[in-house]
Protein backbone atom coordinates (compact mmCIF):
# COMPACT_ATOMS: atom_id res chain seq x y z
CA UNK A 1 13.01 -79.70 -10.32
CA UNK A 2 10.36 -78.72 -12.73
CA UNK A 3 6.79 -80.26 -13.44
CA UNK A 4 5.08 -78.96 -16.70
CA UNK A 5 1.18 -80.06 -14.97
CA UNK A 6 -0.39 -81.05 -12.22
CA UNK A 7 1.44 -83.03 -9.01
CA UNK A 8 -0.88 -84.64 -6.79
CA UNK A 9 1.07 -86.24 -3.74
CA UNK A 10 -2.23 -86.24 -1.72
CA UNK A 11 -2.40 -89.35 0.73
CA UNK A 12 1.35 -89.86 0.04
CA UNK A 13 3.80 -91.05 2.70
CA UNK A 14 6.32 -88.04 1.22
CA UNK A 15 8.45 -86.58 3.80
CA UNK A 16 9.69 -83.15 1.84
CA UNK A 17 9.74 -81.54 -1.49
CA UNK A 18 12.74 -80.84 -3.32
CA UNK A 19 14.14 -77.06 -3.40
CA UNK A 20 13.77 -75.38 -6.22
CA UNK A 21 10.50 -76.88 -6.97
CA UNK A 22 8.19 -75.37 -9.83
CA UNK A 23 5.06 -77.01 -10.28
CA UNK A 24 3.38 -75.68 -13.95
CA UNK A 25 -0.32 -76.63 -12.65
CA UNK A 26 -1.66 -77.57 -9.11
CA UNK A 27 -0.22 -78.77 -6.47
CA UNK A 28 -1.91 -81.20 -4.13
CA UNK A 29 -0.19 -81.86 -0.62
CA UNK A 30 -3.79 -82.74 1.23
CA UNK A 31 -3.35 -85.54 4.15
CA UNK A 32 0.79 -85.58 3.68
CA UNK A 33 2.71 -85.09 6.79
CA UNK A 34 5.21 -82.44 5.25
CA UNK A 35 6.24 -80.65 8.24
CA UNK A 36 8.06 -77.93 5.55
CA UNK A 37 7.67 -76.44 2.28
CA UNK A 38 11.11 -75.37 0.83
CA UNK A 39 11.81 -72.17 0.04
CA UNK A 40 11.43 -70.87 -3.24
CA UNK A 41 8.51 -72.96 -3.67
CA UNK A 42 6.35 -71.51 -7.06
CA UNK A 43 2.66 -73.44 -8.32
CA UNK A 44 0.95 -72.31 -11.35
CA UNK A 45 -2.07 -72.84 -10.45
CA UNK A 46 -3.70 -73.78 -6.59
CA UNK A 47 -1.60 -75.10 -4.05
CA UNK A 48 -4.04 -77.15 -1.63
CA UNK A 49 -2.79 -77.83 1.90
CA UNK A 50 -5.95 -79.35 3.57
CA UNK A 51 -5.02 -81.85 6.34
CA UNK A 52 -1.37 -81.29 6.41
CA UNK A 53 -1.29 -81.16 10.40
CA UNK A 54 2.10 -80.98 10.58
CA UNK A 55 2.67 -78.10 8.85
CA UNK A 56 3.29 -74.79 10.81
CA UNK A 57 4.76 -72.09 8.68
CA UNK A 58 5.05 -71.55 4.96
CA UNK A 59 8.29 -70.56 3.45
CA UNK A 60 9.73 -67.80 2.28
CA UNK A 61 9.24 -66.89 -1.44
CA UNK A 62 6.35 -69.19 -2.00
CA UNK A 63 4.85 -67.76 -5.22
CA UNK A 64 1.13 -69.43 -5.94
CA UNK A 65 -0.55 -68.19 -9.04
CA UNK A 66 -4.17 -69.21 -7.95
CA UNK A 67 -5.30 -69.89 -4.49
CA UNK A 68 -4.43 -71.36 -1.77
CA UNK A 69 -6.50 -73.83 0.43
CA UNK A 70 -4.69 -74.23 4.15
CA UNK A 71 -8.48 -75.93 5.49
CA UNK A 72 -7.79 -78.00 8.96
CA UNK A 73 -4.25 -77.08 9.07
CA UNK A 74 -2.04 -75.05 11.87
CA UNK A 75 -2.16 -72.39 9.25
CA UNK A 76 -5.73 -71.10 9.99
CA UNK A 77 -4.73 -69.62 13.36
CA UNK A 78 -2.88 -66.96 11.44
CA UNK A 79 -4.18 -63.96 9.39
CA UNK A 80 -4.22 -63.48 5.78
CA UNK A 81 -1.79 -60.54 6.16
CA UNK A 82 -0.14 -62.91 8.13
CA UNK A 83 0.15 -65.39 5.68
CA UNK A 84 1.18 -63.11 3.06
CA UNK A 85 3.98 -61.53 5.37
CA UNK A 86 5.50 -64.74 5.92
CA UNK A 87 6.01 -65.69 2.55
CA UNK A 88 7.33 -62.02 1.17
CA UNK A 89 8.75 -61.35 -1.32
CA UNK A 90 6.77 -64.30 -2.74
CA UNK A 91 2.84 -63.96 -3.29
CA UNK A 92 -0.65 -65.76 -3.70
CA UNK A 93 -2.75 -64.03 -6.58
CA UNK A 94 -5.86 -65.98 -5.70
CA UNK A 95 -7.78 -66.43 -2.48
CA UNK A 96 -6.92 -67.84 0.81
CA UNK A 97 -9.31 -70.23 2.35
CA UNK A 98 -9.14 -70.86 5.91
């Protein structure tokens, strides 16, 4: 599934993403209670995962072409090289706020 711009799902009751899922601008996933990303997952711009509790891990190949925001989640307990290890041989080309 492909979206050309943004995709804000912020305060949604979703309960996953679909794989294969390229999003051509941000992607906003703030207060959802996605316990997964799939794999494979690629944002254009910023993918913003503040308040998603339930989420532990990120997946493999996650490709984010601006930054990623993982504020009051799980995800702070781990290191940026961490982080980045997790999702080889995907990437995030912007910065990583914790």
């Amino acid at each position: 599934m492909k979206v050309g711009g943004y995709l804000h799902l912020d305060h949604s009751n979703i309960k996953s993403l679909p794989k294969g899922l390229e999003v051509g601008g941000d992607l906003d996933l703030t207060y959802t209670s996605l316990k997964s990303l799939p794999e494979g997952l690629k944002v254009g711009r910023n993918l913003d995962l503040t308040m998603c509790k339930n989420l532990t891990s990120l997946p493999k190949g996650l490709e984010v072409d601006g930054g990623l925001n993982a504020k009051l989640t799980s995800l702070t307990k781990y290191t940026e090289e961490e982080l980045m290890k997790m999702i080889e041989p995907g990437f995030i080309k912007g910065g990583i706020y914790r």
